[in-house]
Structure formats: C-alpha cells, structure tokens
C-alpha atoms as a PDB file:
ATOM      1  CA  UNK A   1     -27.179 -18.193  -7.944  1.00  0.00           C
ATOM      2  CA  UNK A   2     -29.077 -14.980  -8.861  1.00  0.00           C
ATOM      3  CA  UNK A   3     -27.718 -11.829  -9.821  1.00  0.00           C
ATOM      4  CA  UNK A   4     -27.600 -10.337  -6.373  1.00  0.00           C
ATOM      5  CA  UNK A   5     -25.458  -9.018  -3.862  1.00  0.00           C
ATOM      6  CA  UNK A   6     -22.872 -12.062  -2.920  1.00  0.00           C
ATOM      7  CA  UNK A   7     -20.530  -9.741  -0.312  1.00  0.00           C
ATOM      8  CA  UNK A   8     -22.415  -7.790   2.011  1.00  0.00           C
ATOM      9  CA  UNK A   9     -19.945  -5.417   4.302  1.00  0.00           C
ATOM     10  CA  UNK A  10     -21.479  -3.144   6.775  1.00  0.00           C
ATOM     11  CA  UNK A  11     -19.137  -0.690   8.725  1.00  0.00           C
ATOM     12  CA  UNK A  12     -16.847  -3.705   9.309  1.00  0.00           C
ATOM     13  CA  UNK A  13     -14.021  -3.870  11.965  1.00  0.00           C
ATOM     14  CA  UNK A  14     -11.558  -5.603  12.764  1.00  0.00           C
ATOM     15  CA  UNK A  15      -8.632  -5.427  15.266  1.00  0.00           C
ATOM     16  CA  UNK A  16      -5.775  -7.692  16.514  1.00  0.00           C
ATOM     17  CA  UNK A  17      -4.234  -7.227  19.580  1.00  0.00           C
ATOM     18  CA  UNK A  18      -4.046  -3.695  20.217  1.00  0.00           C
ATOM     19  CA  UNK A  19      -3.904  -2.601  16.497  1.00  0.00           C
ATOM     20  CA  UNK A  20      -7.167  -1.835  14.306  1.00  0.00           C
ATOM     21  CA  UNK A  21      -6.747  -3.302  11.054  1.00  0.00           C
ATOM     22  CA  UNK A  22      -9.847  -2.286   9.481  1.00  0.00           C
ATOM     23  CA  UNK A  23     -12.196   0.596  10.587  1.00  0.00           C
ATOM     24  CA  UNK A  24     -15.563   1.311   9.248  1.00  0.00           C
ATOM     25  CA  UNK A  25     -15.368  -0.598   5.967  1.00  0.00           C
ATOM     26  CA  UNK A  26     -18.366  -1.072   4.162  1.00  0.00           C
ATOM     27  CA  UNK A  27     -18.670  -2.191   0.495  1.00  0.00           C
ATOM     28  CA  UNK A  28     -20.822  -5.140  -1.552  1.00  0.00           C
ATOM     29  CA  UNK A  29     -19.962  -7.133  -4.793  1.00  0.00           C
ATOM     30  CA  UNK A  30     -22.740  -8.889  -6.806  1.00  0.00           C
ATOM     31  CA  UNK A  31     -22.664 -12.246  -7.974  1.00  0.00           C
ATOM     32  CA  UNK A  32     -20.424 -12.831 -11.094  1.00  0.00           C
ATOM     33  CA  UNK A  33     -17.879 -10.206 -10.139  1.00  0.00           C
ATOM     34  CA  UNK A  34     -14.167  -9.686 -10.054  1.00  0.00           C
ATOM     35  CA  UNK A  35     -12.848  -8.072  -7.036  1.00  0.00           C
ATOM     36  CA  UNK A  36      -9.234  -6.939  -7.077  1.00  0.00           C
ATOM     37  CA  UNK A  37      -7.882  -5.542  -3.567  1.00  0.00           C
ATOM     38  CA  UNK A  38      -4.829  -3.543  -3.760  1.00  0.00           C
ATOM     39  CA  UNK A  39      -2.604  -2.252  -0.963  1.00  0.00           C
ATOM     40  CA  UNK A  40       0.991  -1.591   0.427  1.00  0.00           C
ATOM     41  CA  UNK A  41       2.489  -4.559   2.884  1.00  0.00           C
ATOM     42  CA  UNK A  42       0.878  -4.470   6.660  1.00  0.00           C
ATOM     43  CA  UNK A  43      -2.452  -2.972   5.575  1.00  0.00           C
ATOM     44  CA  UNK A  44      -4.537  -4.964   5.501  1.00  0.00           C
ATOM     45  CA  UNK A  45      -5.522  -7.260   2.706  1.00  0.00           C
ATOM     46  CA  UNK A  46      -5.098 -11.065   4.049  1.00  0.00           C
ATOM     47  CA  UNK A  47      -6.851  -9.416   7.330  1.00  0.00           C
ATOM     48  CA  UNK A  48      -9.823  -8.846   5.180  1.00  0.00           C
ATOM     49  CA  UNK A  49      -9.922 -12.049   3.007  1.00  0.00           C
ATOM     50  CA  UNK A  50      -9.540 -14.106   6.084  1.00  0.00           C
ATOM     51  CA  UNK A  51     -12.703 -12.178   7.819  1.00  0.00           C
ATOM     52  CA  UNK A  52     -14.530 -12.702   4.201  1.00  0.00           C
ATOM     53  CA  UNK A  53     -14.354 -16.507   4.605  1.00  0.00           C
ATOM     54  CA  UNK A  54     -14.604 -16.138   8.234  1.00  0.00           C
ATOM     55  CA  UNK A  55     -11.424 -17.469   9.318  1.00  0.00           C
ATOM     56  CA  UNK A  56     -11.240 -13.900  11.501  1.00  0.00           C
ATOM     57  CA  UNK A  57     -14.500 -12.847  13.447  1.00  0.00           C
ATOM     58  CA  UNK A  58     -15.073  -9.110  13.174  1.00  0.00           C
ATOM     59  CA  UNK A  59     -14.621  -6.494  15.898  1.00  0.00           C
ATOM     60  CA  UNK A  60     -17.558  -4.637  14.890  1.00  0.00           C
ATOM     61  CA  UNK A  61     -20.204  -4.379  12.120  1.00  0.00           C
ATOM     62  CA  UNK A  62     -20.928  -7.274   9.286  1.00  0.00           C
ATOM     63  CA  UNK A  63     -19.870  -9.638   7.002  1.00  0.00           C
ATOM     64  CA  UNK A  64     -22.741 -11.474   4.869  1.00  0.00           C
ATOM     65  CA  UNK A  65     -21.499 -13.579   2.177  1.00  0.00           C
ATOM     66  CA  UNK A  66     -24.717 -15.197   0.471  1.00  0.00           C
ATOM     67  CA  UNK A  67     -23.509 -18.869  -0.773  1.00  0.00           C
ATOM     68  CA  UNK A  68     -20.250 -21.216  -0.105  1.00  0.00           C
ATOM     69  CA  UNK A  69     -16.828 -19.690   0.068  1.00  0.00           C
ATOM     70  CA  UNK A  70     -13.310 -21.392  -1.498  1.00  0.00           C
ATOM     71  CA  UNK A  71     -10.381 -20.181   0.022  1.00  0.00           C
ATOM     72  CA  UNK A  72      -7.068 -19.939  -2.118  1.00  0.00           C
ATOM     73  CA  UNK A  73      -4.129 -19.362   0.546  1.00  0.00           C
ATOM     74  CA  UNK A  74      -0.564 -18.188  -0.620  1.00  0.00           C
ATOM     75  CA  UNK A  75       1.907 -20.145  -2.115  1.00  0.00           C
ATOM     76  CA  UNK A  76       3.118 -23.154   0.380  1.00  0.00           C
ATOM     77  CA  UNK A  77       4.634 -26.231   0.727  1.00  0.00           C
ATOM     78  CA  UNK A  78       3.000 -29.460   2.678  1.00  0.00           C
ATOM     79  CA  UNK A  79       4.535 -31.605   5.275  1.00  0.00           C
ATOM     80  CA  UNK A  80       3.839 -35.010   3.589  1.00  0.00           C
ATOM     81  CA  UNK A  81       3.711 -36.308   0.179  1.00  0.00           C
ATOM     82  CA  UNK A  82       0.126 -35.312  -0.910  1.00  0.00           C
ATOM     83  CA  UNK A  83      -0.373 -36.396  -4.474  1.00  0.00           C
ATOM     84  CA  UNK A  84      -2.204 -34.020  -6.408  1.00  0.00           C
ATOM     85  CA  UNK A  85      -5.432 -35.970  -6.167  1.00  0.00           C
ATOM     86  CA  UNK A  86      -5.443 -36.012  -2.679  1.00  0.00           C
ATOM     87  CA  UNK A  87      -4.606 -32.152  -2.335  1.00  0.00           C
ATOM     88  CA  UNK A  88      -7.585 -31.475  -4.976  1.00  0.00           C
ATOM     89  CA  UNK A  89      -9.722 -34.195  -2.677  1.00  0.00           C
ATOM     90  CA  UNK A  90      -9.141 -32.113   0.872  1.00  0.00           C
ATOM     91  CA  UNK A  91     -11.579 -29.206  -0.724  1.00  0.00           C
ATOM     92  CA  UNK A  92     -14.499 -31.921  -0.666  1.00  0.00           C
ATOM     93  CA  UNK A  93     -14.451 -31.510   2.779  1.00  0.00           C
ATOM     94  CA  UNK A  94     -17.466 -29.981   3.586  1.00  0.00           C
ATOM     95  CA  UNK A  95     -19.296 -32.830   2.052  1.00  0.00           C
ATOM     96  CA  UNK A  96     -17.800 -35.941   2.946  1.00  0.00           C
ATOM     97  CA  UNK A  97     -18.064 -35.290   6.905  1.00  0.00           C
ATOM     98  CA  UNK A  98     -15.316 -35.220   9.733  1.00  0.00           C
ATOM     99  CA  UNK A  99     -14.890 -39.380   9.618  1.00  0.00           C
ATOM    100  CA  UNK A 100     -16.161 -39.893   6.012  1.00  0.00           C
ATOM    101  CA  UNK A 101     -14.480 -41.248   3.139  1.00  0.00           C
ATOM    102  CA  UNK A 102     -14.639 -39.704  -0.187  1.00  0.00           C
ATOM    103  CA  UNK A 103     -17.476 -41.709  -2.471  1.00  0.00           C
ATOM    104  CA  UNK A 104     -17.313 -41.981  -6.351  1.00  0.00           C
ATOM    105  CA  UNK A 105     -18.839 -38.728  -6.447  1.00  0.00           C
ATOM    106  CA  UNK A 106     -16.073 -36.959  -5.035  1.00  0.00           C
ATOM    107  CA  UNK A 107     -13.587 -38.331  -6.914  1.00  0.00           C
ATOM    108  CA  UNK A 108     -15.662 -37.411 -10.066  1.00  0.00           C
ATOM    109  CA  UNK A 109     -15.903 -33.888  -9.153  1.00  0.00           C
ATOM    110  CA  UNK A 110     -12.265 -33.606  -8.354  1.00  0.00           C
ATOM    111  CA  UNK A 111     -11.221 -35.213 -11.798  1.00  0.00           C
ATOM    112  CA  UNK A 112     -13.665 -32.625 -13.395  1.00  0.00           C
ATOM    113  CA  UNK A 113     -11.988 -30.038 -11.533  1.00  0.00           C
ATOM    114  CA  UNK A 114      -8.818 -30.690 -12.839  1.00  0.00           C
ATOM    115  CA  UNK A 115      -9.427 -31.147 -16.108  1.00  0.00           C
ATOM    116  CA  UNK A 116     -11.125 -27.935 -16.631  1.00  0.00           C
ATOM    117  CA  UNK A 117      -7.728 -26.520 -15.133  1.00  0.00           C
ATOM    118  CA  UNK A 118      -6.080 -28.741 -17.710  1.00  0.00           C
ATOM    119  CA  UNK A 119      -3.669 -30.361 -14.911  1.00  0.00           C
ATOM    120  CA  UNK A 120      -5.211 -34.011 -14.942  1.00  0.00           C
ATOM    121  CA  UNK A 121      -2.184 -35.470 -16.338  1.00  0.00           C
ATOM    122  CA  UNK A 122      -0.386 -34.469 -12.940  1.00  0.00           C
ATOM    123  CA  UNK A 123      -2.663 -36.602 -10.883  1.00  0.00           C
ATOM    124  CA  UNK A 124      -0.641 -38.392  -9.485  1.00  0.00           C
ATOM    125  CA  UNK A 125       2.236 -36.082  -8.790  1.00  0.00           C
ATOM    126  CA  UNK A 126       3.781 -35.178  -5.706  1.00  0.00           C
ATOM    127  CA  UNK A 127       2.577 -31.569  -4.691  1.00  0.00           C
ATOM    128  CA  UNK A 128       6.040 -30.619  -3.542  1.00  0.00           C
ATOM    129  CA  UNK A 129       7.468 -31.296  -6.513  1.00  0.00           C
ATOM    130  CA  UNK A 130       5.290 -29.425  -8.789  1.00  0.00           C
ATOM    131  CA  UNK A 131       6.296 -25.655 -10.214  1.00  0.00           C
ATOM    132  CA  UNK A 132       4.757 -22.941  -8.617  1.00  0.00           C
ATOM    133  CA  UNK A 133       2.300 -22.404 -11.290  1.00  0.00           C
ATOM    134  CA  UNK A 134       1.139 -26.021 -11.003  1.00  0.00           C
ATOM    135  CA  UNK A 135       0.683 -25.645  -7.545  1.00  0.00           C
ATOM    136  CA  UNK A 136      -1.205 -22.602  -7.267  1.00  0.00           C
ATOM    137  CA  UNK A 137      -3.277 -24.197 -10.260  1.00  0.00           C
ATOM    138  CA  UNK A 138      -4.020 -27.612  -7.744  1.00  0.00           C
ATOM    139  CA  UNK A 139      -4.824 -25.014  -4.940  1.00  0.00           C
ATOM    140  CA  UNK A 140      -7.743 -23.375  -7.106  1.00  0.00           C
ATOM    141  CA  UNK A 141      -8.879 -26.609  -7.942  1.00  0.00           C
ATOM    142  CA  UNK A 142      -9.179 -27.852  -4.371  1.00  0.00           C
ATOM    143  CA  UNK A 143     -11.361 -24.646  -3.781  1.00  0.00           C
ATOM    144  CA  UNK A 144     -13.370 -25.028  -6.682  1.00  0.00           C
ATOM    145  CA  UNK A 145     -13.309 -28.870  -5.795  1.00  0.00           C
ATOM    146  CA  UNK A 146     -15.841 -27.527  -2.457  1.00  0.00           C
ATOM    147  CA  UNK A 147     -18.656 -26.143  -5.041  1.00  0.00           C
ATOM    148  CA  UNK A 148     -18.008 -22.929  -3.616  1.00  0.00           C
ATOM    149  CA  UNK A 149     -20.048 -19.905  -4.895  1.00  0.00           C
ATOM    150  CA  UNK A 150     -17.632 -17.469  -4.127  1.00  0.00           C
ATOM    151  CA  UNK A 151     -13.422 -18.081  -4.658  1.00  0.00           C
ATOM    152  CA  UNK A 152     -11.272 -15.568  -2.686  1.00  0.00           C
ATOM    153  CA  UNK A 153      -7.708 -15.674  -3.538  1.00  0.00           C
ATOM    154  CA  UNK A 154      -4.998 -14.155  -1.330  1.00  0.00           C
ATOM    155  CA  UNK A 155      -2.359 -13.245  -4.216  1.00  0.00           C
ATOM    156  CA  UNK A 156      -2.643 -15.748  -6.261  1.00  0.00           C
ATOM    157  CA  UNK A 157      -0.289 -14.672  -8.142  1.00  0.00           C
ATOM    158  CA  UNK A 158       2.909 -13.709  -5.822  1.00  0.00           C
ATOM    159  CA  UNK A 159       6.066 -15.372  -6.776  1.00  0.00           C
ATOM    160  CA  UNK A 160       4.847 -16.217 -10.465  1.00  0.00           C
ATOM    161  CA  UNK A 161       6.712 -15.533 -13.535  1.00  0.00           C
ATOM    162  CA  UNK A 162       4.803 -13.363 -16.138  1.00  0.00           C
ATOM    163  CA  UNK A 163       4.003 -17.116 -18.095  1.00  0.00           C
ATOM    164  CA  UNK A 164       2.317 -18.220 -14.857  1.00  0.00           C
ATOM    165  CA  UNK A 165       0.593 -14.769 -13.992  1.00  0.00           C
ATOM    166  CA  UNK A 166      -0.539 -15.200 -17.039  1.00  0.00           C
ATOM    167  CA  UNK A 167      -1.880 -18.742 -17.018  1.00  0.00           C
ATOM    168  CA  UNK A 168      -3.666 -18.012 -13.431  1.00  0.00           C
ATOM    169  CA  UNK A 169      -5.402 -14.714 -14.521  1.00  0.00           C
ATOM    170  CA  UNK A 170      -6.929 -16.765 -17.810  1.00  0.00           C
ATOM    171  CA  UNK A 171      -8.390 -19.070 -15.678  1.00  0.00           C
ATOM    172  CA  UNK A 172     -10.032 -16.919 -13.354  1.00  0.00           C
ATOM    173  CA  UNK A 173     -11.083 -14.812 -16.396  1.00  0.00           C
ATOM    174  CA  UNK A 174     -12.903 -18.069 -17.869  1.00  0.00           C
ATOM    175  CA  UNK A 175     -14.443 -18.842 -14.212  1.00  0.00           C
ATOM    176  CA  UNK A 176     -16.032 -15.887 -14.223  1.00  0.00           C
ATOM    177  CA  UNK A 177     -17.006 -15.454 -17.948  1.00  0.00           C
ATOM    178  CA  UNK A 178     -17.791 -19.610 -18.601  1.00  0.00           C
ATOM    179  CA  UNK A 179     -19.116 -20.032 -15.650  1.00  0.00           C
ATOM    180  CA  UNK A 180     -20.443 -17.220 -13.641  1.00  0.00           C
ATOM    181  CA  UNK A 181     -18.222 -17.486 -10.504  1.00  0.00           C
ATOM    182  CA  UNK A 182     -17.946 -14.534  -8.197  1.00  0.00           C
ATOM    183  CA  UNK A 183     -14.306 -13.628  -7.095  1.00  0.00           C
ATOM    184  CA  UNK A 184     -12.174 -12.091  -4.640  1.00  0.00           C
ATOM    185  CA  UNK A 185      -8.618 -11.905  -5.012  1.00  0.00           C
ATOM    186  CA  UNK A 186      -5.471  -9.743  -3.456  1.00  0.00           C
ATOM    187  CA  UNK A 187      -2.553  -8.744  -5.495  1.00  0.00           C
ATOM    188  CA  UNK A 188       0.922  -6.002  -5.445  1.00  0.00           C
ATOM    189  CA  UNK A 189       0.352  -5.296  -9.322  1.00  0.00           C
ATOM    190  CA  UNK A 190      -2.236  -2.599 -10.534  1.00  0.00           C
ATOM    191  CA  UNK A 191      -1.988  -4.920 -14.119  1.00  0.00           C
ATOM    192  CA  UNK A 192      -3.506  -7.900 -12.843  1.00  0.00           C
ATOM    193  CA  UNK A 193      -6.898  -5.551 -11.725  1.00  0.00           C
ATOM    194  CA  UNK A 194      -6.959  -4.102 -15.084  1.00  0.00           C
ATOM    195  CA  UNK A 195      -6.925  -7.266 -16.765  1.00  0.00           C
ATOM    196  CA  UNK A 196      -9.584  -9.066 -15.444  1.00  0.00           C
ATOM    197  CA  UNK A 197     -11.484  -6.910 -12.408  1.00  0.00           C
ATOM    198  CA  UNK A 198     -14.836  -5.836 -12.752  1.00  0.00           C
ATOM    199  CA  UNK A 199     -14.542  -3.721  -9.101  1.00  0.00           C
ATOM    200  CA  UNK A 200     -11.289  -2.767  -7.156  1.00  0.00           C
ATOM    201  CA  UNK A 201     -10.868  -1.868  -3.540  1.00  0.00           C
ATOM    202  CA  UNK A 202      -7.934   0.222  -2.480  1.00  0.00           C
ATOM    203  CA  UNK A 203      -6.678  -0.124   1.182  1.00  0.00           C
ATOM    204  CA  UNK A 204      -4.409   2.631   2.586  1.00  0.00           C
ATOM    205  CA  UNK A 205      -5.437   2.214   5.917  1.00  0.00           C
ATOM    206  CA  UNK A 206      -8.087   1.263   8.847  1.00  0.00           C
ATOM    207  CA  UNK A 207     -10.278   3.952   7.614  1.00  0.00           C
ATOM    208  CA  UNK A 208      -9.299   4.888   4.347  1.00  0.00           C
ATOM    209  CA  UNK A 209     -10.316   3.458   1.449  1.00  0.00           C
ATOM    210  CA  UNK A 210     -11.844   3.251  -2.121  1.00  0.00           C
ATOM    211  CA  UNK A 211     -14.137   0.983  -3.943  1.00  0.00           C
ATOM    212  CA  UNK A 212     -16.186   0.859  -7.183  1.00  0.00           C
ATOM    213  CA  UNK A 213     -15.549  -0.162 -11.271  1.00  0.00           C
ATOM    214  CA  UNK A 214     -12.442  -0.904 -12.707  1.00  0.00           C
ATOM    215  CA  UNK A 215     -12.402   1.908 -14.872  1.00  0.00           C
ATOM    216  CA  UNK A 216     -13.502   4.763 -12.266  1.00  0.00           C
ATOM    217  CA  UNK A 217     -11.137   3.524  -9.431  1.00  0.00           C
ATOM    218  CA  UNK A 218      -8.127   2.414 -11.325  1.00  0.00           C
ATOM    219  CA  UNK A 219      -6.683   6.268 -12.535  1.00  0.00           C
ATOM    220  CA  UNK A 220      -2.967   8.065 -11.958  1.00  0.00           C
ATOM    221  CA  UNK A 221      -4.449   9.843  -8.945  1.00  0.00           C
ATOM    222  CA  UNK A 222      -6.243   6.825  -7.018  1.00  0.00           C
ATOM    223  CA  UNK A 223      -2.513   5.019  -7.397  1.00  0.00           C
ATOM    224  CA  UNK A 224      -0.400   7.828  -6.369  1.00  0.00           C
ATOM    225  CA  UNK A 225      -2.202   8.333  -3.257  1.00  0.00           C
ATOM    226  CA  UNK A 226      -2.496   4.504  -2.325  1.00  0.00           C
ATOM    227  CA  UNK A 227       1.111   4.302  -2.804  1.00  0.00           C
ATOM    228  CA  UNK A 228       2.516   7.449  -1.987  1.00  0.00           C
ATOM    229  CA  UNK A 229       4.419   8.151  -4.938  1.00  0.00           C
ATOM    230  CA  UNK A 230       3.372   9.570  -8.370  1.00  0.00           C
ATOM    231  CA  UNK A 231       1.925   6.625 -10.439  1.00  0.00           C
ATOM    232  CA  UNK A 232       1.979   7.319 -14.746  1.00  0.00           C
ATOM    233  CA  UNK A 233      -0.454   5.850 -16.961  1.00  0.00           C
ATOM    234  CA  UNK A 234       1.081   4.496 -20.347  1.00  0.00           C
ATOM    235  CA  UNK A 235      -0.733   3.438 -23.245  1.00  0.00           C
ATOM    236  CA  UNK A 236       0.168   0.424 -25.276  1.00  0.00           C
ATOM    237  CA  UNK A 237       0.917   1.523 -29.145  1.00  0.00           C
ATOM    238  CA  UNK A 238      -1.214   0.096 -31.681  1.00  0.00           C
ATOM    239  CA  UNK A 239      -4.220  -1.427 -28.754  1.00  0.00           C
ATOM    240  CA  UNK A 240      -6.470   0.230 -26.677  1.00  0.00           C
ATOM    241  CA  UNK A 241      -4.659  -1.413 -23.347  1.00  0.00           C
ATOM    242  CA  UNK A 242      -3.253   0.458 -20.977  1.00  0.00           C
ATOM    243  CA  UNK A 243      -1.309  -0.202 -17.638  1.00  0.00           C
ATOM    244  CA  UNK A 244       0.582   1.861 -14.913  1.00  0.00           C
ATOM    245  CA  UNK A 245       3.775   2.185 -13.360  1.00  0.00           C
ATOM    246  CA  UNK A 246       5.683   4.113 -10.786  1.00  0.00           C
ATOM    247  CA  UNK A 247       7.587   6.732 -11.567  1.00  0.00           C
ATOM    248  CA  UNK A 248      10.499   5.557  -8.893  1.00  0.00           C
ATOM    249  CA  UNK A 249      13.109   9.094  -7.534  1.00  0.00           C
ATOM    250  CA  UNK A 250      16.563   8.848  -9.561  1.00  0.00           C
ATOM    251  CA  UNK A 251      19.823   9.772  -8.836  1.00  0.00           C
ATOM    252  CA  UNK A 252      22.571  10.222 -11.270  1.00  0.00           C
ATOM    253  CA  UNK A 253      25.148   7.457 -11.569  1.00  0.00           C
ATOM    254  CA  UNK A 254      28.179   7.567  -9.007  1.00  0.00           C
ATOM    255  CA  UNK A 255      31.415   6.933 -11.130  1.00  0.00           C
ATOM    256  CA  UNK A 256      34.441   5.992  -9.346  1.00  0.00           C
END
C-alpha cells in the first residue's frame, strides 16, 4: 500500500449500555506504523480495537481503516482439537467463501505464514497443547494468514514470560521493518511501546487522551498522570535504552 493514512478516527464514540466508553476520540496512523495503546483496566482499550476492526459499530463519528484488517484476540483456549494448520487455515476465511474449501493456494500461504514465524515444525500439533508463546505465535499467523494490511493485537503479550514477550515483540518488529505492515496493538507495560512503537495512544478516560511519537508521548509526566502515581525514568548503564517504572508507596516492615 502507499505511504498514507491507514487509521482514520474522527471524533469517535462509542458507548455500551448506559456507559460511554470513548468520547470524542480522534487520531490517524500511516501505513507502516507501530501503534502502542496504553491504559489502566476498564478504560477502554479492547473497546477501541474491537471498533478498529469493526467488531463494535460506533456511537458517533468515524472509523476509516484503508485496506484489510487481522485481528489478534487474547490468549484462549478452543473447544476441539484444532491442529495448528487448521487454526492458521481459519484466517483464510475471507477468501475461500462461507461453503468453500481451502485450495492449494491456501494451504501455501498458510505454510508460508508459518514458516516466516518459524513454527512449521508444529503443524501438526494440537493448539491446546501448545505453550502460550506458541499459541499466541499460531494466532498472528492466522491473521497474517488473511493478507491483512493492517494487524491489531489486543495484548499480545499478557500472560508471557519475558522469553516470550520477547519472541512476540521481534516478530512484530520484523513485520513492520521486513515487510512494511502497519500495526495496532494493546499492552499493561510502558517497555513493550518503547521497544518497538513508532506512535502511542494513552487512554485515561472517554475524553481524555494523548497521541503522537514514541519519544514525545512516552515521558515521566505523560505516565504519572495515565496512571495516577509518580512514574521514574531509569537509564540503562553502558546503552542508550531507557525504560520506566512506578515508584509504588512503602511502608516500613511490621516485625512481630
């Protein structure tokens, strides 16, 4: 695709039930971006993703992605024993048709996908009994198994050890840097937007938000406000990497 806007937002809303869950957002990410949404618990984030690839219908305003979407839910288990194959084969979807069957083609796509996730060997595997880092890995490769344009991850990364963090953040590094893919993904850590976002949104609330580079949004103040509690900024020795942490109230030790 051209280097244009991908995510067009235009004073989006959306509400459910009685509660507003978004007020007045509006925002855009070009084509071959990183976008890293960060927020407490309850405000918002999977509302958003899910209006992004249209699973929710918006209130008010717009939502104009230009090109296909691939969704990456949450960690989950299925109901029946899915191989890895035919997990990878559900994101083909779209082309093979309500009552089709998938063709050579598909299959070809779906073995490319997982070899450039470098998890071909577990073809054949039962999804339920794969790691959690193997299964998030089969879940990105059934979105990127659709062709999709742009890949929207709801926390891809929840309930990973720092080895798996790490393996997931690589890859969506290389998707973006290899091969030009635009992405969207939520996550609870401030290190995984550092590492690989070119843009960040912070959510705080229906109305209040922030969004723009990286480096401009991602600062001690921007962090203590979205989480209500001061946020430090510590420098690794030796690199020019950085990360942040909360600086969590103590209490002296209670000895018996």
């Amino acid at each position: 695709m051209a280097a244009g806007p991908i995510i067009e937002v235009e004073d989006l809303c959306v509400a459910r039930g009685r509660a507003t869950v978004l007020d007045g957002y509006s925002f855009g990410l070009r084509a071959g971006g990183i976008l890293a949404v960060l927020g407490s618990n309850g405000v918002g984030k999977t509302t958003l993703l899910n209006t992004l690839t249209h699973v929710l219908p918006p209130s008010r305003g717009q939502v104009r992605v230009h090109g296909q979407t691939g969704f990456v839910p949450q960690l989950f288990d299925v109901p029946f024993s899915y191989s890895v194959l035919d997990i990878a084969l559900m994101g083909r979807a779209r082309h093979i048709g309500l009552f089709g069957s998938p063709r050579q083609r598909d299959y070809r796509i779906v073995r490319q996908t997982l070899a450039l996730l470098g998890i071909e060997s577990l073809e054949t595997r039962a999804f339920n009994t794969l790691s959690g880092g193997q299964r998030q890995l089969v879940m990105i490769a059934q979105a990127l198994a659709s062709e999709c344009d742009l890949l929207v991850l709801d926390e891809p990364c929840a309930a990973l050890d720092y080895r798996n963090q790490d393996v997931v953040l690589d890859l969506l590094a290389r998707l973006q840097g290899d091969h030009g893919k635009t992405i969207v993904f939520s996550t609870h850590i401030p290190q995984h937007a550092i590492e690989i976002a070119t843009d960040v949104l912070l959510m705080a609330g229906p109305k209040a938000y922030r969004i723009g580079p990286a480096a401009e949004v991602m600062s001690e103040a921007h962090l203590s406000d979205l989480y209500g509690l001061p946020i430090g900024r510590a420098e690794f020795s030796g690199t020019d990497r950085h990360t942040f942490a909360p600086l969590f109230r103590s209490t002296e030790p209670q000895h018996a």
